[in-house]
PDB file of N, CA and C in Angstrom:
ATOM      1  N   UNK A   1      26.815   8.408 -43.688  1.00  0.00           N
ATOM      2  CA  UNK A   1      25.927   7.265 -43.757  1.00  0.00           C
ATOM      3  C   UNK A   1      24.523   7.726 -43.381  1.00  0.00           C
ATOM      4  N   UNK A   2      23.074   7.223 -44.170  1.00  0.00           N
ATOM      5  CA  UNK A   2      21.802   7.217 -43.558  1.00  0.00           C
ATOM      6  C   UNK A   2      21.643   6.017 -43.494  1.00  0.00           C
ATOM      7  N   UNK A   3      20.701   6.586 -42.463  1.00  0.00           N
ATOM      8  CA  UNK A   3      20.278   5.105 -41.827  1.00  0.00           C
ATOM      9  C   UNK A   3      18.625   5.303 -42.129  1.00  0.00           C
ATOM     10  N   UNK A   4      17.758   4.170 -42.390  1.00  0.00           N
ATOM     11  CA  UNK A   4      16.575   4.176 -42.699  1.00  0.00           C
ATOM     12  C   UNK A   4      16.084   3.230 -41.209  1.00  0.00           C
ATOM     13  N   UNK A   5      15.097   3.567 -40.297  1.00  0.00           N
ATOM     14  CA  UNK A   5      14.310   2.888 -40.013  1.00  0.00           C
ATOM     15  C   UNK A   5      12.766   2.969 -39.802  1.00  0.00           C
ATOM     16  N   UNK A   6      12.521   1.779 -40.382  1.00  0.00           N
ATOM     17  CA  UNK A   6      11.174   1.236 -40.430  1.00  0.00           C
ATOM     18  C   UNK A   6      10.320   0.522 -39.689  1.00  0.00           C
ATOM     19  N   UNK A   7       9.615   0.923 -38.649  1.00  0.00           N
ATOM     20  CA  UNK A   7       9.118   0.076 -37.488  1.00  0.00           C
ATOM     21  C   UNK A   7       7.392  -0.311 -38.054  1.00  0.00           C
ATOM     22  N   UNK A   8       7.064  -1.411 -37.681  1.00  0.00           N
ATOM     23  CA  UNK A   8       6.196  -2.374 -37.778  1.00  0.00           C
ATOM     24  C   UNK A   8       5.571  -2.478 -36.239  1.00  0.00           C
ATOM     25  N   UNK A   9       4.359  -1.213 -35.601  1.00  0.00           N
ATOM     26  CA  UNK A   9       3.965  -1.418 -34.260  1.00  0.00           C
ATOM     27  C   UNK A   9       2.965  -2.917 -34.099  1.00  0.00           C
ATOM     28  N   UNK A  10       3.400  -3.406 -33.362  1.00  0.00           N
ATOM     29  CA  UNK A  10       2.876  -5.007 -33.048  1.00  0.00           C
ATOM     30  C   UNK A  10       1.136  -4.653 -32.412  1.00  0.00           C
ATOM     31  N   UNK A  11       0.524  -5.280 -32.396  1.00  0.00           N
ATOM     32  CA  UNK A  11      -1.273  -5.192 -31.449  1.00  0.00           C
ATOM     33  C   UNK A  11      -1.342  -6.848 -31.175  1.00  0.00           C
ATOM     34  N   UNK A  12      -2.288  -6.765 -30.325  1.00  0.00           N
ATOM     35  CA  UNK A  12      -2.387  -8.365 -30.109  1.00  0.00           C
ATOM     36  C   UNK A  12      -2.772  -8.827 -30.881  1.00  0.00           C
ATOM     37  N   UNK A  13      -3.068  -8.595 -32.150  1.00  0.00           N
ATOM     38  CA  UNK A  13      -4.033  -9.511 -33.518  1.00  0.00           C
ATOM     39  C   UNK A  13      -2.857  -9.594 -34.416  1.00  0.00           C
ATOM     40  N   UNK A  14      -1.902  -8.689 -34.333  1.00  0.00           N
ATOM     41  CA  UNK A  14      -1.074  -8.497 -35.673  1.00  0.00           C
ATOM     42  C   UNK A  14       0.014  -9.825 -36.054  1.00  0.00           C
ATOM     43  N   UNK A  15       0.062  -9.800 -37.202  1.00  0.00           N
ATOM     44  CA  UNK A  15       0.931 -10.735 -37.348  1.00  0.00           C
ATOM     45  C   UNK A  15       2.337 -10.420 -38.111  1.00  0.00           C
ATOM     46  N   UNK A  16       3.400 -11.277 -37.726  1.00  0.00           N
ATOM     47  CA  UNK A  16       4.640 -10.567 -38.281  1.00  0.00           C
ATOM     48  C   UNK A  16       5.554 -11.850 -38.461  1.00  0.00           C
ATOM     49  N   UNK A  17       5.827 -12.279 -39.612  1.00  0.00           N
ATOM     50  CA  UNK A  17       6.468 -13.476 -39.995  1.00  0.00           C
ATOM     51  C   UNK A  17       8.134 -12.948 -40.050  1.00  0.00           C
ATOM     52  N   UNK A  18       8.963 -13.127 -39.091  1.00  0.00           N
ATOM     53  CA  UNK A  18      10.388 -12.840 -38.732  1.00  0.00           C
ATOM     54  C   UNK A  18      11.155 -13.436 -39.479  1.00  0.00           C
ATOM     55  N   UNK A  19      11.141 -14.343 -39.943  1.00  0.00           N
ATOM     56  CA  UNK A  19      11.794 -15.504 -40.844  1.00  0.00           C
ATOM     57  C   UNK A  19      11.619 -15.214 -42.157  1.00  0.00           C
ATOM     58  N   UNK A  20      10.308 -14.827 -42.421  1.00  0.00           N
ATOM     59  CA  UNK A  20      10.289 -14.506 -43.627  1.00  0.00           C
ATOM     60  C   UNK A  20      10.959 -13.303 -44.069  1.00  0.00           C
ATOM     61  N   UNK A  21      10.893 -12.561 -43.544  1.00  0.00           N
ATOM     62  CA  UNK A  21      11.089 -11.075 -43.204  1.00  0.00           C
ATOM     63  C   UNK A  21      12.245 -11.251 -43.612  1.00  0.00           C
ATOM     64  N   UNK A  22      13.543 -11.985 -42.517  1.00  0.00           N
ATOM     65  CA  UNK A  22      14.867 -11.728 -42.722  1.00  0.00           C
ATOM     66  C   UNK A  22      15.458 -12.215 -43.592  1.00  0.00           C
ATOM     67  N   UNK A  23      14.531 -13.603 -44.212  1.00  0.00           N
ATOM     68  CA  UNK A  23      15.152 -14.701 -45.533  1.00  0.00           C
ATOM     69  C   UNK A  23      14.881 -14.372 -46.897  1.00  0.00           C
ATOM     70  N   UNK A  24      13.763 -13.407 -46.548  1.00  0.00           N
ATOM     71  CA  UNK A  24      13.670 -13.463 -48.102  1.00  0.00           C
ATOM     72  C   UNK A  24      12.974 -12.241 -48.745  1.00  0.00           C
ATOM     73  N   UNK A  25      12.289 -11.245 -47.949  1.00  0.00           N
ATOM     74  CA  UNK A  25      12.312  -9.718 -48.044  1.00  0.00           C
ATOM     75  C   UNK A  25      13.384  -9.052 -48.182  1.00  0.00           C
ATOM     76  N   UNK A  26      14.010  -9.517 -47.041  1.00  0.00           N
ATOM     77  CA  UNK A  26      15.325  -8.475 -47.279  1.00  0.00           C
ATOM     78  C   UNK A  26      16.265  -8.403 -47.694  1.00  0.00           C
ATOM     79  N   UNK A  27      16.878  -9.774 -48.386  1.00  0.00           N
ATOM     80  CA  UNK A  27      17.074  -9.906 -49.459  1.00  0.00           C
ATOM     81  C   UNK A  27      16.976  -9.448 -50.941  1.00  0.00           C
ATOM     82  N   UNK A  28      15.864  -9.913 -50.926  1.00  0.00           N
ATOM     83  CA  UNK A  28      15.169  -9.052 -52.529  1.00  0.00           C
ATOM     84  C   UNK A  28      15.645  -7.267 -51.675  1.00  0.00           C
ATOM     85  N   UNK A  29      15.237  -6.802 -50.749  1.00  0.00           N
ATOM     86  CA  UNK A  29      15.349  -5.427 -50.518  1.00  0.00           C
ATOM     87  C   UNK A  29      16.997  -4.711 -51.042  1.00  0.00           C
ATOM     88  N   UNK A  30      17.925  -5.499 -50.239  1.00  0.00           N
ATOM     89  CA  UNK A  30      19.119  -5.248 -50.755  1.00  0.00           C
ATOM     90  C   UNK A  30      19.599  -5.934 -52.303  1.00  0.00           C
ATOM     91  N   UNK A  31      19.139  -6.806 -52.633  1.00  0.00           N
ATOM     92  CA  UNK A  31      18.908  -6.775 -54.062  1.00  0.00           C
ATOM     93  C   UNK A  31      18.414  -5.720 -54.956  1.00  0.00           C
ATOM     94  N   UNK A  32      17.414  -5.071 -55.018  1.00  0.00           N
ATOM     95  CA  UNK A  32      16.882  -4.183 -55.510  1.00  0.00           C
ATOM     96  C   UNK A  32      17.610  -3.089 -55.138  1.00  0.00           C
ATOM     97  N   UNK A  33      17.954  -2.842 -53.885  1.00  0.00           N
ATOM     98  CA  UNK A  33      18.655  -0.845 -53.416  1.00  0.00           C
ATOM     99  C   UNK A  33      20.026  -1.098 -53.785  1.00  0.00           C
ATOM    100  N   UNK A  34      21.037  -2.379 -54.236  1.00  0.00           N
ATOM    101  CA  UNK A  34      22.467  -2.239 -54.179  1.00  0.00           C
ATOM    102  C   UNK A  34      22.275  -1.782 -55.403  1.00  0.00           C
ATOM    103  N   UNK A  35      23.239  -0.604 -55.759  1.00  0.00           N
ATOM    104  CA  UNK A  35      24.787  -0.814 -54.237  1.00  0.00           C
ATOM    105  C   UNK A  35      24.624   0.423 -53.794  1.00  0.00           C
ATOM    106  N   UNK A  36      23.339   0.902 -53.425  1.00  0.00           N
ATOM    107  CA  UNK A  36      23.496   2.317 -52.568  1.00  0.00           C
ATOM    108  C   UNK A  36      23.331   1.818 -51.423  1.00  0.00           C
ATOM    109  N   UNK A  37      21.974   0.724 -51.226  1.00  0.00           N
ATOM    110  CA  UNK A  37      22.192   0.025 -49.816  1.00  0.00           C
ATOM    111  C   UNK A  37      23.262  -0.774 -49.226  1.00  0.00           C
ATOM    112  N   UNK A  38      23.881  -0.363 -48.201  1.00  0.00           N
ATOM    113  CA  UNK A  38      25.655  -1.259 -48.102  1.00  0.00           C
ATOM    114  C   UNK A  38      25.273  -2.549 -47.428  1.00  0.00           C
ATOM    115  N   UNK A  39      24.022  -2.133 -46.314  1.00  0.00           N
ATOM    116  CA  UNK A  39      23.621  -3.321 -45.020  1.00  0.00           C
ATOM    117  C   UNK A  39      22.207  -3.454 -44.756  1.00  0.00           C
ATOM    118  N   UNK A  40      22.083  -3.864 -44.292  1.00  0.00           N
ATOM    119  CA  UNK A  40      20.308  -3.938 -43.477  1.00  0.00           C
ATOM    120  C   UNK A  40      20.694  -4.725 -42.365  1.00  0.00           C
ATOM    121  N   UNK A  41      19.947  -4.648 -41.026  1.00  0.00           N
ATOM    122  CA  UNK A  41      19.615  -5.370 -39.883  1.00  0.00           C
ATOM    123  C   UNK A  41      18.141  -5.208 -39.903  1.00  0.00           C
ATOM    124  N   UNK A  42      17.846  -6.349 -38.932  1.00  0.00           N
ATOM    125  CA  UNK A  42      16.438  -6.511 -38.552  1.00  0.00           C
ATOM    126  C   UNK A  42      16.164  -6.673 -37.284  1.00  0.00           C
ATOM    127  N   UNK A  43      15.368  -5.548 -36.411  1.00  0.00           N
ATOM    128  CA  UNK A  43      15.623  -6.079 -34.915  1.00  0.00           C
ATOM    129  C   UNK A  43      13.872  -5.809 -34.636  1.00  0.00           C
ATOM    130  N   UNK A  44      13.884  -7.265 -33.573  1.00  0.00           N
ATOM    131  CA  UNK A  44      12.515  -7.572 -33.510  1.00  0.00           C
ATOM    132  C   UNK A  44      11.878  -7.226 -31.887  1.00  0.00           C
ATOM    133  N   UNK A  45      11.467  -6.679 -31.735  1.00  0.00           N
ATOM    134  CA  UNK A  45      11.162  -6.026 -29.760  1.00  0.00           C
ATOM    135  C   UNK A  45      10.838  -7.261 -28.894  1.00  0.00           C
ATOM    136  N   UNK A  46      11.484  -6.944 -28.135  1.00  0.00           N
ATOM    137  CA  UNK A  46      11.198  -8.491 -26.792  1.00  0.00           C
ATOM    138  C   UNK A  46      11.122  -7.316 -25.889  1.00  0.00           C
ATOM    139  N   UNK A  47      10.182  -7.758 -24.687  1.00  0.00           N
ATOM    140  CA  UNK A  47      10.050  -7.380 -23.723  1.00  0.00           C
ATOM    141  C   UNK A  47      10.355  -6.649 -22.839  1.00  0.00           C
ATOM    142  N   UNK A  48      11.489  -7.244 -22.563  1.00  0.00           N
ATOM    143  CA  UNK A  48      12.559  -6.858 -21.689  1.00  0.00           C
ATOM    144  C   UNK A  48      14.150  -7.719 -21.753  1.00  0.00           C
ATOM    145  N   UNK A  49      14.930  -7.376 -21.292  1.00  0.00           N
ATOM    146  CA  UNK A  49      16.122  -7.723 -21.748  1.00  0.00           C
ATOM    147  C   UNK A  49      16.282  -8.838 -21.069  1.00  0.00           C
ATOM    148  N   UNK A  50      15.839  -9.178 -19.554  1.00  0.00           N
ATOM    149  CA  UNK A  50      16.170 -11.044 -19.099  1.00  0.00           C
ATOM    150  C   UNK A  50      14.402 -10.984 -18.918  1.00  0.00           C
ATOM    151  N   UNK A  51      13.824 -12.583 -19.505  1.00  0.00           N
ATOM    152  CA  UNK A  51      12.491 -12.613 -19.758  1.00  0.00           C
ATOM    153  C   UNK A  51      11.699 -12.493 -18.013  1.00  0.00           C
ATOM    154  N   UNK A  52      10.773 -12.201 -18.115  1.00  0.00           N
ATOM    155  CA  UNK A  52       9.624 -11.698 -16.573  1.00  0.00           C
ATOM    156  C   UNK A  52      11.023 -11.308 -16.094  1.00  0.00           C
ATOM    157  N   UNK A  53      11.507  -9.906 -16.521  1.00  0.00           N
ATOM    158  CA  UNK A  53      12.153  -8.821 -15.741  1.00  0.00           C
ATOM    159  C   UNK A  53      12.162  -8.084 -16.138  1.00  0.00           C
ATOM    160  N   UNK A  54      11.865  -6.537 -15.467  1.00  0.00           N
ATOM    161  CA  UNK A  54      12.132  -5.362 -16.265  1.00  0.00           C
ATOM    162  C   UNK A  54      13.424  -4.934 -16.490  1.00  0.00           C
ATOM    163  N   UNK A  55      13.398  -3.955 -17.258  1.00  0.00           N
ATOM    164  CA  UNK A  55      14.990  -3.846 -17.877  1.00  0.00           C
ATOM    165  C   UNK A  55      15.673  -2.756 -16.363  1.00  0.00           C
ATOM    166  N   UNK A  56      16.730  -3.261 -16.538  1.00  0.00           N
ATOM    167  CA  UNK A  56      17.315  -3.206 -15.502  1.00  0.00           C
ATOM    168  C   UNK A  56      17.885  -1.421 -15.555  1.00  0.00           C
ATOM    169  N   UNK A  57      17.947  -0.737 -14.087  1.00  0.00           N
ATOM    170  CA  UNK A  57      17.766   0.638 -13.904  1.00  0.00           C
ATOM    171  C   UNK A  57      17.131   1.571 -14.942  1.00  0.00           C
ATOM    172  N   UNK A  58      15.849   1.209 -14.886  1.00  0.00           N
ATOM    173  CA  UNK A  58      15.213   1.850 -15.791  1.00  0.00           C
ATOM    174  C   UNK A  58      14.500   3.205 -15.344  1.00  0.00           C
ATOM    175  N   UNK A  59      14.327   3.078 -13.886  1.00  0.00           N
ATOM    176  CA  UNK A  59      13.720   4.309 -13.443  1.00  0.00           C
ATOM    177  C   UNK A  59      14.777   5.378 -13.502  1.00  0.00           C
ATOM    178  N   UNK A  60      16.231   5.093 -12.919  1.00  0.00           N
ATOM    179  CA  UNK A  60      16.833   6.185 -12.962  1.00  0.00           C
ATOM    180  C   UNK A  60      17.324   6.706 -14.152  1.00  0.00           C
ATOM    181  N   UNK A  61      17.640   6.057 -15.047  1.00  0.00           N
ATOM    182  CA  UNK A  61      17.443   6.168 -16.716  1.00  0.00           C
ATOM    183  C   UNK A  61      16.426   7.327 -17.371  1.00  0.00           C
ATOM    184  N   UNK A  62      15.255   6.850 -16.901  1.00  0.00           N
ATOM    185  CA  UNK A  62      13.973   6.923 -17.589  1.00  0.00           C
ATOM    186  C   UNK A  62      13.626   8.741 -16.795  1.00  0.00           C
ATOM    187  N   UNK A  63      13.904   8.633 -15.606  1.00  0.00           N
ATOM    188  CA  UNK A  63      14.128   9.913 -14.481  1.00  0.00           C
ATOM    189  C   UNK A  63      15.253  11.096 -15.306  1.00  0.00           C
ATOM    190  N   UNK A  64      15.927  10.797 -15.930  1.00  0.00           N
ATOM    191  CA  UNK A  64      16.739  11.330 -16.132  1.00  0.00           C
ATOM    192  C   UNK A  64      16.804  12.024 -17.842  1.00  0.00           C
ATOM    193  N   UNK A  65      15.729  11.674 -18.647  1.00  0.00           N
ATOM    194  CA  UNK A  65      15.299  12.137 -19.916  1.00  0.00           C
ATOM    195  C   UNK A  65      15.138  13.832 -19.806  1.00  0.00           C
ATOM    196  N   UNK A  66      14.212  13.809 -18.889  1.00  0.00           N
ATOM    197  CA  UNK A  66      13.685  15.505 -18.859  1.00  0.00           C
ATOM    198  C   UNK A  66      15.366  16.161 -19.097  1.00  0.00           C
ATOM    199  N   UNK A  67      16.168  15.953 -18.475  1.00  0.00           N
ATOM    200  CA  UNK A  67      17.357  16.600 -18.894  1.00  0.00           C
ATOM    201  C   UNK A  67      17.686  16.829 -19.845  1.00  0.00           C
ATOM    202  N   UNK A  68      17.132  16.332 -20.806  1.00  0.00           N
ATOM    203  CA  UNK A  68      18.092  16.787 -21.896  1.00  0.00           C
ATOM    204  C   UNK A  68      16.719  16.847 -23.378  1.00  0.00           C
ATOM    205  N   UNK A  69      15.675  16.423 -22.861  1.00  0.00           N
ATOM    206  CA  UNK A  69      14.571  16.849 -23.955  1.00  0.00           C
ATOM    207  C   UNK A  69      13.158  16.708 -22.905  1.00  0.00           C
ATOM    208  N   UNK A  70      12.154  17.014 -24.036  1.00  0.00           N
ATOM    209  CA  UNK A  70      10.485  17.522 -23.305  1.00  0.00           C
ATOM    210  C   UNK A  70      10.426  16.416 -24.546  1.00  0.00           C
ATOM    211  N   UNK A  71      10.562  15.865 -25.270  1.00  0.00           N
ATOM    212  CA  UNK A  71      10.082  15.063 -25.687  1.00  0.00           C
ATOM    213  C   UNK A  71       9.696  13.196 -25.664  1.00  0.00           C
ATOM    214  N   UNK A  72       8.484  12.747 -25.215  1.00  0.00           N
ATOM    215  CA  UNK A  72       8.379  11.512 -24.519  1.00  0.00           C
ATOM    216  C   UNK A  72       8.762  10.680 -25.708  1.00  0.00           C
ATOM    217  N   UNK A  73       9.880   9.676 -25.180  1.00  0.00           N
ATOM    218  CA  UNK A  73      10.593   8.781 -25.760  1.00  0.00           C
ATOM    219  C   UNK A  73       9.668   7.405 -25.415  1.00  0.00           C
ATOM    220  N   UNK A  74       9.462   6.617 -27.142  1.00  0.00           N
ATOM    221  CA  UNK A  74       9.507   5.087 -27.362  1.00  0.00           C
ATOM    222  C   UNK A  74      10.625   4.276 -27.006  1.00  0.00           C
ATOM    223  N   UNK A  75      10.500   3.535 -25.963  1.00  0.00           N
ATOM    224  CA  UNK A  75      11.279   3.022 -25.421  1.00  0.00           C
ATOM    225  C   UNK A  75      10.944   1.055 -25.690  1.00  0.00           C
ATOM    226  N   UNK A  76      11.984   0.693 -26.398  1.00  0.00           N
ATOM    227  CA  UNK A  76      12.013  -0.481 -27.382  1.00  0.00           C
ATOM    228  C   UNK A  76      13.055  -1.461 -26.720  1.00  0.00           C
ATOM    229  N   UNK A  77      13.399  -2.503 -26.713  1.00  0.00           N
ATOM    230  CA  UNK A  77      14.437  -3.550 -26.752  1.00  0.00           C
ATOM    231  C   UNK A  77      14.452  -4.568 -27.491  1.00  0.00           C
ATOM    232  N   UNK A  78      15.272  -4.725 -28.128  1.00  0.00           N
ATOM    233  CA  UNK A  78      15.142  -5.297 -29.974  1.00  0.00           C
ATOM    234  C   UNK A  78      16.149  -6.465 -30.158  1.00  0.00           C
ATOM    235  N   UNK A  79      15.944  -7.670 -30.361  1.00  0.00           N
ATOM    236  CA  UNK A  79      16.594  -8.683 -31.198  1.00  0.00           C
ATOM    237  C   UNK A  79      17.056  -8.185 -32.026  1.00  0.00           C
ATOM    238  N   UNK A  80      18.522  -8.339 -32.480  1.00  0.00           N
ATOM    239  CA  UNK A  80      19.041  -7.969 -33.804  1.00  0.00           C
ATOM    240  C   UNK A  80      19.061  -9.544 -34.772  1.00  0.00           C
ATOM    241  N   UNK A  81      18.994  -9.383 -35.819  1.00  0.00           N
ATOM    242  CA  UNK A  81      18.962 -10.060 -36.878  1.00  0.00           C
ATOM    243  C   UNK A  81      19.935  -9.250 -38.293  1.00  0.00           C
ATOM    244  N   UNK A  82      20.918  -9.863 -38.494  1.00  0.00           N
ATOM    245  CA  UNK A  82      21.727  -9.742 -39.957  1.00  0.00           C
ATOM    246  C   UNK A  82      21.204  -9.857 -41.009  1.00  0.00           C
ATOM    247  N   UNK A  83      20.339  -8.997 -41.973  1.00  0.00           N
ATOM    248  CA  UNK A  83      20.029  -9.361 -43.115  1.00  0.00           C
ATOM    249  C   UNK A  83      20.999  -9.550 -44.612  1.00  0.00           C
ATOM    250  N   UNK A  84      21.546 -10.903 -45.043  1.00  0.00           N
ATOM    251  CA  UNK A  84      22.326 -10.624 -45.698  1.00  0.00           C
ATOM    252  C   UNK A  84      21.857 -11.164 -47.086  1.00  0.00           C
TER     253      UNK A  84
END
């Protein structure tokens, strides 16, 4: 299986219509790619995982990267959405 993802970085001006996105882009999207495309999801970044809280053990998590790469990780938490 590949997996394609496509991220959309947010700014405070930007705009990003979610609804539209999942009702009727992606739609036509898997319309157009079937039948090589099998699925699509759509996941949209929130904050943090419970709202005014940070995500929970994140330092020792986050402490614990250098182990295993030198490379600084985007660190995301995403609404999923079913595009069908």
């Amino acid at each position: 299986m590949i997996c394609c993802c496509i991220i959309h970085s947010r700014t405070a001006t930007s705009r990003f219509d979610v609804d539209y996105y999942v009702n009727k882009h992606m739609p036509m999207t898997l319309g157009l790619l079937s039948p090589a495309l099998k699925g699509a999801t759509v996941e949209t970044g929130v904050a943090s995982t419970v709202e005014g809280q940070p995500p929970a053990h994140a330092a020792t998590l986050q402490g614990d990267i250098a182990n295993y790469t030198d490379v600084a990780p985007i660190i995301r938490f995403n609404e999923v959405k079913i595009a069908e």
